[in-house]
C-alpha atoms as a PDB file:
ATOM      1  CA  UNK A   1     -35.210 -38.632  -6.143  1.00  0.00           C
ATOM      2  CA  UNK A   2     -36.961 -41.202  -4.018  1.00  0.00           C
ATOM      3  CA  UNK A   3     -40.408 -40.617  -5.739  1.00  0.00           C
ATOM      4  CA  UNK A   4     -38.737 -41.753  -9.114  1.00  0.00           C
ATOM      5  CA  UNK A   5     -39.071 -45.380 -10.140  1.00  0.00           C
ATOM      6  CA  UNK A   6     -35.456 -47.063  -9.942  1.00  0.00           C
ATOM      7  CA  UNK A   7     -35.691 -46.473 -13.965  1.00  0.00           C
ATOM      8  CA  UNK A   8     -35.045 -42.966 -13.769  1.00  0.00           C
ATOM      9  CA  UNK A   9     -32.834 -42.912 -11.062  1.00  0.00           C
ATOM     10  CA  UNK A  10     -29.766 -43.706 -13.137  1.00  0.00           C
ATOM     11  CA  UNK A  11     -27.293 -41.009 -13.758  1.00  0.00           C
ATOM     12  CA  UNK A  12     -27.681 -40.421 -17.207  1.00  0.00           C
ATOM     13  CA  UNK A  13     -31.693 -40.144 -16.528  1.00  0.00           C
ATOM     14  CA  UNK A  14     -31.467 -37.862 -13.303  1.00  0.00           C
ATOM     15  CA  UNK A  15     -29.017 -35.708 -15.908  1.00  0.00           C
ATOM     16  CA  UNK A  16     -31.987 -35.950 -18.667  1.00  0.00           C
ATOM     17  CA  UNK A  17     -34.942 -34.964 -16.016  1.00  0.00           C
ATOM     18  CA  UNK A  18     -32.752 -32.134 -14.798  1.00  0.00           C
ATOM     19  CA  UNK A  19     -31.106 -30.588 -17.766  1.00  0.00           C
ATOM     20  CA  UNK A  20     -32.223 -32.200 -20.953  1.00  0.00           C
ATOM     21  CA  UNK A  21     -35.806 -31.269 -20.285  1.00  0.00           C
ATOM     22  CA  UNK A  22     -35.328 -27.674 -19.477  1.00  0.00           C
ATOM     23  CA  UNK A  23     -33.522 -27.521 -22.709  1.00  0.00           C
ATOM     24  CA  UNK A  24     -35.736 -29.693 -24.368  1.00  0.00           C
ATOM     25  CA  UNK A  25     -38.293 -27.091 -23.769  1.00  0.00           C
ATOM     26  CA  UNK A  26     -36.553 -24.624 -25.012  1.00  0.00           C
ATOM     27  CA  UNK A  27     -35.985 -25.990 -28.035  1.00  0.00           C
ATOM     28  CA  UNK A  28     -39.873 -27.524 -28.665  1.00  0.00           C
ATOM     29  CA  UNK A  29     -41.678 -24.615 -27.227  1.00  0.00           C
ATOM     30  CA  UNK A  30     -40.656 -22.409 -30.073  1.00  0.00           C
ATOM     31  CA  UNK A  31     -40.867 -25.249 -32.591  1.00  0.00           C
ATOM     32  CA  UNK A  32     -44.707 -26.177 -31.868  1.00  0.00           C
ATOM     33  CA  UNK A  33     -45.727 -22.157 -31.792  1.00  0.00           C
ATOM     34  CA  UNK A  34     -43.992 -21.580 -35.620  1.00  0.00           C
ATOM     35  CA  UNK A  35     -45.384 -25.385 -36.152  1.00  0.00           C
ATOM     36  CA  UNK A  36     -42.136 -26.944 -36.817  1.00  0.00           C
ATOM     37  CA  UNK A  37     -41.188 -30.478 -35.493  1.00  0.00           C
ATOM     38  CA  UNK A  38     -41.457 -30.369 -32.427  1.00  0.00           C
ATOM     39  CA  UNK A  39     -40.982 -33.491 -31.355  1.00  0.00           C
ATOM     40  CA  UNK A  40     -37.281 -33.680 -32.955  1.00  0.00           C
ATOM     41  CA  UNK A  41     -36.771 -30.456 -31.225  1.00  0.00           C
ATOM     42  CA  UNK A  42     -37.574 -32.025 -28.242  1.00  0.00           C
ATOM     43  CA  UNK A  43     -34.774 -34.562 -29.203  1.00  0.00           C
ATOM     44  CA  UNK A  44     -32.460 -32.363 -29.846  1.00  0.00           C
ATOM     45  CA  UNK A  45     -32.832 -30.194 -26.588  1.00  0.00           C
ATOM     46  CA  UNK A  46     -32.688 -33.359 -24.614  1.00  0.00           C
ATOM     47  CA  UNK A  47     -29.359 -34.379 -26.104  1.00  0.00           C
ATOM     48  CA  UNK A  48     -27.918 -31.229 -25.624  1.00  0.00           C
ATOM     49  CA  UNK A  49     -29.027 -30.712 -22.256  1.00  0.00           C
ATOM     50  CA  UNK A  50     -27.281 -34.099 -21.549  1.00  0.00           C
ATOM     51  CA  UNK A  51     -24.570 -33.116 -23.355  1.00  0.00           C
ATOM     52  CA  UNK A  52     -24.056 -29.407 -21.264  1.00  0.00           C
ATOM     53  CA  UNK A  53     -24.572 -31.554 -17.704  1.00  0.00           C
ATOM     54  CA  UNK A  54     -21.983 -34.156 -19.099  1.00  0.00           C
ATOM     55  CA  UNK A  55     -19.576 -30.767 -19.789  1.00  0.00           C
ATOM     56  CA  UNK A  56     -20.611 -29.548 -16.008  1.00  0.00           C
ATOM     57  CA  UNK A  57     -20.189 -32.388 -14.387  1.00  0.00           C
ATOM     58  CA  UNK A  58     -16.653 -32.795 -15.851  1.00  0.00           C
ATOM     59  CA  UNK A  59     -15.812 -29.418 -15.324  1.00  0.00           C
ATOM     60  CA  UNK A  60     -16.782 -29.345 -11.464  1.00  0.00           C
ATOM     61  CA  UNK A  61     -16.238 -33.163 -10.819  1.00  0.00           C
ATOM     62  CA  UNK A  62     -14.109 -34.655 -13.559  1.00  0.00           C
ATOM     63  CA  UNK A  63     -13.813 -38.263 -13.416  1.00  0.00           C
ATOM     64  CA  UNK A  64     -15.268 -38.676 -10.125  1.00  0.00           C
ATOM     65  CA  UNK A  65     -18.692 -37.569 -11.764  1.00  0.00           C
ATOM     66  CA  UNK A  66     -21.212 -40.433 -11.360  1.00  0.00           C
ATOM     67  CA  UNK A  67     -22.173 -40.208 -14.832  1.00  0.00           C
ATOM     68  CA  UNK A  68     -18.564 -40.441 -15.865  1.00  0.00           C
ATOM     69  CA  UNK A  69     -18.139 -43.354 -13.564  1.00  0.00           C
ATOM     70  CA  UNK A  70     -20.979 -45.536 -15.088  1.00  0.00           C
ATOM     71  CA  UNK A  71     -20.333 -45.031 -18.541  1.00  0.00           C
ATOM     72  CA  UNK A  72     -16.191 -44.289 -18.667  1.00  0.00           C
ATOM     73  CA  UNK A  73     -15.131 -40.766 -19.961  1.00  0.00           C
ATOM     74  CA  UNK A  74     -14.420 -41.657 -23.793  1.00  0.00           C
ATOM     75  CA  UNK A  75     -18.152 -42.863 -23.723  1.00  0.00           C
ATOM     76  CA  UNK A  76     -19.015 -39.570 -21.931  1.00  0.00           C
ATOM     77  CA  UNK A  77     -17.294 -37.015 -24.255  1.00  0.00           C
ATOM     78  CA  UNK A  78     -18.361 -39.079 -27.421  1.00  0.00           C
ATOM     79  CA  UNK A  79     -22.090 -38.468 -26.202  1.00  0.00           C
ATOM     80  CA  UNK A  80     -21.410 -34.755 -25.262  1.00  0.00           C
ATOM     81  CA  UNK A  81     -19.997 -33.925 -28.569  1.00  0.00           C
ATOM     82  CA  UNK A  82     -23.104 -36.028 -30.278  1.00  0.00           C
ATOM     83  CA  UNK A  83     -25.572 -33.740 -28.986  1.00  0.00           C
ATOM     84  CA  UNK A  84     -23.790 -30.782 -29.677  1.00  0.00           C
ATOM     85  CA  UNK A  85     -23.169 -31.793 -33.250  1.00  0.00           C
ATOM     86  CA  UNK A  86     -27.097 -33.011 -33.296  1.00  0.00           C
ATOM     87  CA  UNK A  87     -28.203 -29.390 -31.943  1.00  0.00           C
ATOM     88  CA  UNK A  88     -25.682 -27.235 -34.437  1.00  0.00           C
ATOM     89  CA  UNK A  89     -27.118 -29.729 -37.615  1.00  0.00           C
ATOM     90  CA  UNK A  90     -30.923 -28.889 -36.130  1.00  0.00           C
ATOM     91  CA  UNK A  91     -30.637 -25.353 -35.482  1.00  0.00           C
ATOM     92  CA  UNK A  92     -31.696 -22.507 -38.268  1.00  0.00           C
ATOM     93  CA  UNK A  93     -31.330 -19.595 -36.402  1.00  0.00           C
ATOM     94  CA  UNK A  94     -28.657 -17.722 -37.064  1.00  0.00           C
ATOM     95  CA  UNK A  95     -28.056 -16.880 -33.411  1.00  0.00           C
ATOM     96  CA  UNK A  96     -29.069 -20.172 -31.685  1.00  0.00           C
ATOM     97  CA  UNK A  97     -26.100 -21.523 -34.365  1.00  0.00           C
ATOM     98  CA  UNK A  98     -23.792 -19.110 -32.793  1.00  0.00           C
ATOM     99  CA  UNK A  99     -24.702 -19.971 -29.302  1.00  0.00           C
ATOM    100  CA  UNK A 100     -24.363 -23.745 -29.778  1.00  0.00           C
ATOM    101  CA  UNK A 101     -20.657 -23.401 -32.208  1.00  0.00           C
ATOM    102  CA  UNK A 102     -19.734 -21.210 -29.292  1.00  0.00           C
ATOM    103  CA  UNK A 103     -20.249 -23.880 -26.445  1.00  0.00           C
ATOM    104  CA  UNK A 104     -19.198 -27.175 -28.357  1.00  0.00           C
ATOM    105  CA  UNK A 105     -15.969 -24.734 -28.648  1.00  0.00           C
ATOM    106  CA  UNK A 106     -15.026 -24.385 -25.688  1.00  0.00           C
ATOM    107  CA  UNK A 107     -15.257 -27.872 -24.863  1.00  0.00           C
ATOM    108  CA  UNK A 108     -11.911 -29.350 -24.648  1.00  0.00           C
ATOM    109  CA  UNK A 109     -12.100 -33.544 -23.778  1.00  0.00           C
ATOM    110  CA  UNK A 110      -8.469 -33.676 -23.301  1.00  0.00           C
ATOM    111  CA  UNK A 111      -8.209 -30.711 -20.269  1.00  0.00           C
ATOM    112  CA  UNK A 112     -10.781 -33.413 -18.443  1.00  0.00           C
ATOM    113  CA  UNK A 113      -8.746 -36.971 -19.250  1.00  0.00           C
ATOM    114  CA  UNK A 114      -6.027 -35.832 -16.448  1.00  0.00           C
ATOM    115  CA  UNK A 115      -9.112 -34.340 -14.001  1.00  0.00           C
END
């Protein structure tokens, strides 16, 4: 992370560059080829990336993530459920819809207030 101006060094931004943009992809990739919005899939995947890596990091860290540190955890899980909402009101695929109901239901805030 040294070759990163200070900018981008933050948690949340290290969690963007790492997750948000694989998702991101993911998400804009598709939407450019069948000439969609792209860019607001773009948007989309990088809030739910964020939002999965907030869910990881909770999951294998709890509060003594970084992230969760510098923002406080009812910040954290109010971000995490914004993207999933975001990505389950962008998504029109059937399956993708399924995919991203399926992992904003699993998450469960309160198992991670006590972590």
């Amino acid at each position: 992370w040294d070759v990163l101006p200070s900018s981008e060094t933050t948690p949340e931004a290290i969690m963007r560059l790492k997750t948000g943009e694989l998702f991101a992809s993911c998400l804009a990739i598709p939407a450019q080829i069948q000439q969609n919005d792209a860019q607001k899939a773009h948007k989309v995947g990088l809030d739910l990336g964020l939002s999965y890596q907030i869910q990881d990091d909770l999951k294998d860290e709890g509060q003594n993530s970084p992230y969760i540190k510098s923002v406080g955890l009812k910040s954290a899980q109010d971000t995490m459920l914004s993207g999933y909402q975001q990505a389950v009101q962008f998504c029109q695929l059937p399956l993708f819809c399924e995919l991203i109901e399926s992992m904003h239901n699993t998450l469960k805030p309160t198992e991670y207030a006590h972590a």
